[in-house]
C-alpha atoms as a PDB file:
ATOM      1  CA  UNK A   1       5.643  22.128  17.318  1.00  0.00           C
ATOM      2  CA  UNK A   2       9.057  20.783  18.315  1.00  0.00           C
ATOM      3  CA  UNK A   3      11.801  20.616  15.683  1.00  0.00           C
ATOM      4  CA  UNK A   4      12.696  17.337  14.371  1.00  0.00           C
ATOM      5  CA  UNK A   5      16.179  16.038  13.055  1.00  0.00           C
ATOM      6  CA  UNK A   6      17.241  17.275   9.908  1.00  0.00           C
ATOM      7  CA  UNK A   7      18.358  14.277   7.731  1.00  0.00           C
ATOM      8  CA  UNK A   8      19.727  14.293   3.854  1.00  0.00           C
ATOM      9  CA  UNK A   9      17.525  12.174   1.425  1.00  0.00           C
ATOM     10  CA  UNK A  10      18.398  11.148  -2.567  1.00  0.00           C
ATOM     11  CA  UNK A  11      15.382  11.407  -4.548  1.00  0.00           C
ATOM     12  CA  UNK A  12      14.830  10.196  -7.957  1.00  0.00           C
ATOM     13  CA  UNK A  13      14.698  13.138 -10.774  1.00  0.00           C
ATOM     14  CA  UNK A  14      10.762  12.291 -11.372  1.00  0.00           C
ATOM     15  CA  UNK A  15       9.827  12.088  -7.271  1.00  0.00           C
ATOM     16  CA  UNK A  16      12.010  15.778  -6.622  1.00  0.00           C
ATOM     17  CA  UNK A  17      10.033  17.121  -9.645  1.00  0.00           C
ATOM     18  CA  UNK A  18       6.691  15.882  -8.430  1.00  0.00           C
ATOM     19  CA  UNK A  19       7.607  17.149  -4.640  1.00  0.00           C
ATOM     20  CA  UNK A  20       8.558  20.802  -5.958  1.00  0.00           C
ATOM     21  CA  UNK A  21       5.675  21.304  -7.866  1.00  0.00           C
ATOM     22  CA  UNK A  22       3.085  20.051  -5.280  1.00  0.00           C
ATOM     23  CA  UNK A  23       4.993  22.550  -3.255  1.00  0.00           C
ATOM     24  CA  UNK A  24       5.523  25.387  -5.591  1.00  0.00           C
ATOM     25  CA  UNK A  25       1.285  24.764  -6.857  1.00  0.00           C
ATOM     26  CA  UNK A  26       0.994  25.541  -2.994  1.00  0.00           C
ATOM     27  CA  UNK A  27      -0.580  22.258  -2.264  1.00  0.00           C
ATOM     28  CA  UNK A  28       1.464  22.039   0.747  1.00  0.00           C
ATOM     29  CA  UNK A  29       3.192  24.113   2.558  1.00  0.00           C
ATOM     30  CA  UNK A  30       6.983  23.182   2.326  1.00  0.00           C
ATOM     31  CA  UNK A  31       8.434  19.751   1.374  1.00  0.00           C
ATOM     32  CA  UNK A  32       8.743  19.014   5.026  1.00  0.00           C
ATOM     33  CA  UNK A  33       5.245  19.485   5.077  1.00  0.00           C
ATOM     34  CA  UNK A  34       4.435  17.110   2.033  1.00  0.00           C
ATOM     35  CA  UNK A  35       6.787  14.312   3.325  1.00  0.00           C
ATOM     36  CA  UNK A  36       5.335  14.133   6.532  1.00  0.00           C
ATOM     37  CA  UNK A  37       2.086  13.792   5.408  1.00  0.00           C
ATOM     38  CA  UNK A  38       3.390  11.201   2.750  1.00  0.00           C
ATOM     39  CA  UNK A  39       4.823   9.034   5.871  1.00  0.00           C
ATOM     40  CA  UNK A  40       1.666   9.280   7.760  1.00  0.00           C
ATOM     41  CA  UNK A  41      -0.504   8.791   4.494  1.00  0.00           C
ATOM     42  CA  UNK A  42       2.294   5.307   4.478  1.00  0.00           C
ATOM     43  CA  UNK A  43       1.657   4.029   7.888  1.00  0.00           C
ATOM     44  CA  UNK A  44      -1.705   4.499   7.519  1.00  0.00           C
ATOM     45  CA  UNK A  45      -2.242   1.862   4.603  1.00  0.00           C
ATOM     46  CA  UNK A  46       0.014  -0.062   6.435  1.00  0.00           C
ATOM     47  CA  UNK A  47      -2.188  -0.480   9.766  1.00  0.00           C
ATOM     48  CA  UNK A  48      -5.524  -0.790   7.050  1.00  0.00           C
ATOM     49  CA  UNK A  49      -3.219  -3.488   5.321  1.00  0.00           C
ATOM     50  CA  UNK A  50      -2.284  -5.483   8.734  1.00  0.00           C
ATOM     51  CA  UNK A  51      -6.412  -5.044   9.662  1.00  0.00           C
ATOM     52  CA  UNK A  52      -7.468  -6.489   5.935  1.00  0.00           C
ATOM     53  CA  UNK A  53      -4.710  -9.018   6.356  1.00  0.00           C
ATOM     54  CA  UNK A  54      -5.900 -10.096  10.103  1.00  0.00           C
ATOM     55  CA  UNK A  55     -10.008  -9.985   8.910  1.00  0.00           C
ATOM     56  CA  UNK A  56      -8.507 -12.370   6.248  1.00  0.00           C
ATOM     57  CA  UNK A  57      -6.557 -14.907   8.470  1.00  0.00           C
ATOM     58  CA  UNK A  58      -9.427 -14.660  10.820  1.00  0.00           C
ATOM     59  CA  UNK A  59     -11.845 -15.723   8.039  1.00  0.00           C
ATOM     60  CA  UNK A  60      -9.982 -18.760   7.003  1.00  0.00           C
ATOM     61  CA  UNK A  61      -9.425 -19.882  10.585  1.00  0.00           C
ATOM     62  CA  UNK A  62     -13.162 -19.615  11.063  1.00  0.00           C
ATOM     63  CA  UNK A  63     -13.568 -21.569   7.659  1.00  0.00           C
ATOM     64  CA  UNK A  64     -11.083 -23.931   8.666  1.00  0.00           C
ATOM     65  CA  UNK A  65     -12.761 -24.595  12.031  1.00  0.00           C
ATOM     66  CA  UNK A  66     -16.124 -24.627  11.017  1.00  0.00           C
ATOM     67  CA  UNK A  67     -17.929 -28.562  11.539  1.00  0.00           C
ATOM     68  CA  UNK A  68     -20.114 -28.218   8.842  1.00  0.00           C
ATOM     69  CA  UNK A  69     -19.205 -30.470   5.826  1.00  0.00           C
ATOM     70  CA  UNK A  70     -17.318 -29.853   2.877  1.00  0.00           C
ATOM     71  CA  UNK A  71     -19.830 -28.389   0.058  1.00  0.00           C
ATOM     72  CA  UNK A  72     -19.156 -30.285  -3.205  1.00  0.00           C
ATOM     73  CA  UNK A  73     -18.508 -27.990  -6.462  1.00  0.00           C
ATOM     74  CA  UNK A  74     -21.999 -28.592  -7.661  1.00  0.00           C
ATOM     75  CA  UNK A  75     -23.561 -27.020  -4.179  1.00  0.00           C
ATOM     76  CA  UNK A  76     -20.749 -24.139  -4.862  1.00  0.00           C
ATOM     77  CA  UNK A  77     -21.598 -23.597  -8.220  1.00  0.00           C
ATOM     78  CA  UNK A  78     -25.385 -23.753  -7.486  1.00  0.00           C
ATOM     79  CA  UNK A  79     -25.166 -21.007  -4.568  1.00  0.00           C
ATOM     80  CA  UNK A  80     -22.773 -18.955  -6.536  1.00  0.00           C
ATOM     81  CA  UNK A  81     -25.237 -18.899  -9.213  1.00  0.00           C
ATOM     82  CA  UNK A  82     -28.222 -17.794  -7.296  1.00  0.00           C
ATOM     83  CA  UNK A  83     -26.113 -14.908  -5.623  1.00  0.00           C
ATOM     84  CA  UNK A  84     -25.808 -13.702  -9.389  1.00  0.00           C
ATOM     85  CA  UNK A  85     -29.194 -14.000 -10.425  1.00  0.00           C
ATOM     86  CA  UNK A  86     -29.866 -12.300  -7.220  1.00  0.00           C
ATOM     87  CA  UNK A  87     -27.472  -9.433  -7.665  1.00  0.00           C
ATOM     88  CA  UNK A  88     -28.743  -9.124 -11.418  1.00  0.00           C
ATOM     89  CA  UNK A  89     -32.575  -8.747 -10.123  1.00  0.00           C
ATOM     90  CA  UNK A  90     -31.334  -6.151  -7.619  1.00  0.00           C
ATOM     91  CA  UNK A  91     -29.722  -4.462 -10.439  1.00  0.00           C
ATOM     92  CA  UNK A  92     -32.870  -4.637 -13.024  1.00  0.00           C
ATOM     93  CA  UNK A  93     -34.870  -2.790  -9.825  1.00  0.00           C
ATOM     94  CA  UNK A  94     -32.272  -0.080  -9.112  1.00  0.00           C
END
């Protein structure tokens, strides 16, 4: 693996403590190790965060372009409803 560039960082006294025991508990290998994986671990929940956030948009543009009429809060509150009882029989089978 090729050697990367050796930078200086400033941690808090509670983050260095938690970093040299994960270390010295041998749950990693070295701190380079552990903050690697913590930057992947990062950019990971920020690609699943940018996916939630695009399924989300997505949803309310298809909400937004959907021709059906408005539902009035009575027809809300009347589907919402059966989904519970619904859920609640599921749950009384299970």
């Amino acid at each position: 693996m090729p050697m990367g560039e050796t930078i200086s960082i400033t941690l808090a006294p509670d983050t260095l403590r938690a970093v040299r025991e994960s270390v010295e508990a041998g749950e990693y290998a070295s701190v380079d190790a552990l903050l690697d994986e913590a930057v992947h671990a990062l950019q990971r929940q920020r690609r699943e965060d940018a996916e939630r956030l695009d399924d989300i948009r997505a949803r309310i543009r298809r909400s937004l372009d959907d021709p059906r009429p408005p539902l009035s809060i009575d027809e809300v509150e009347a589907h919402m409803e059966a989904l519970f009882a619904q859920t609640r029989d599921e749950r009384r089978r299970a």
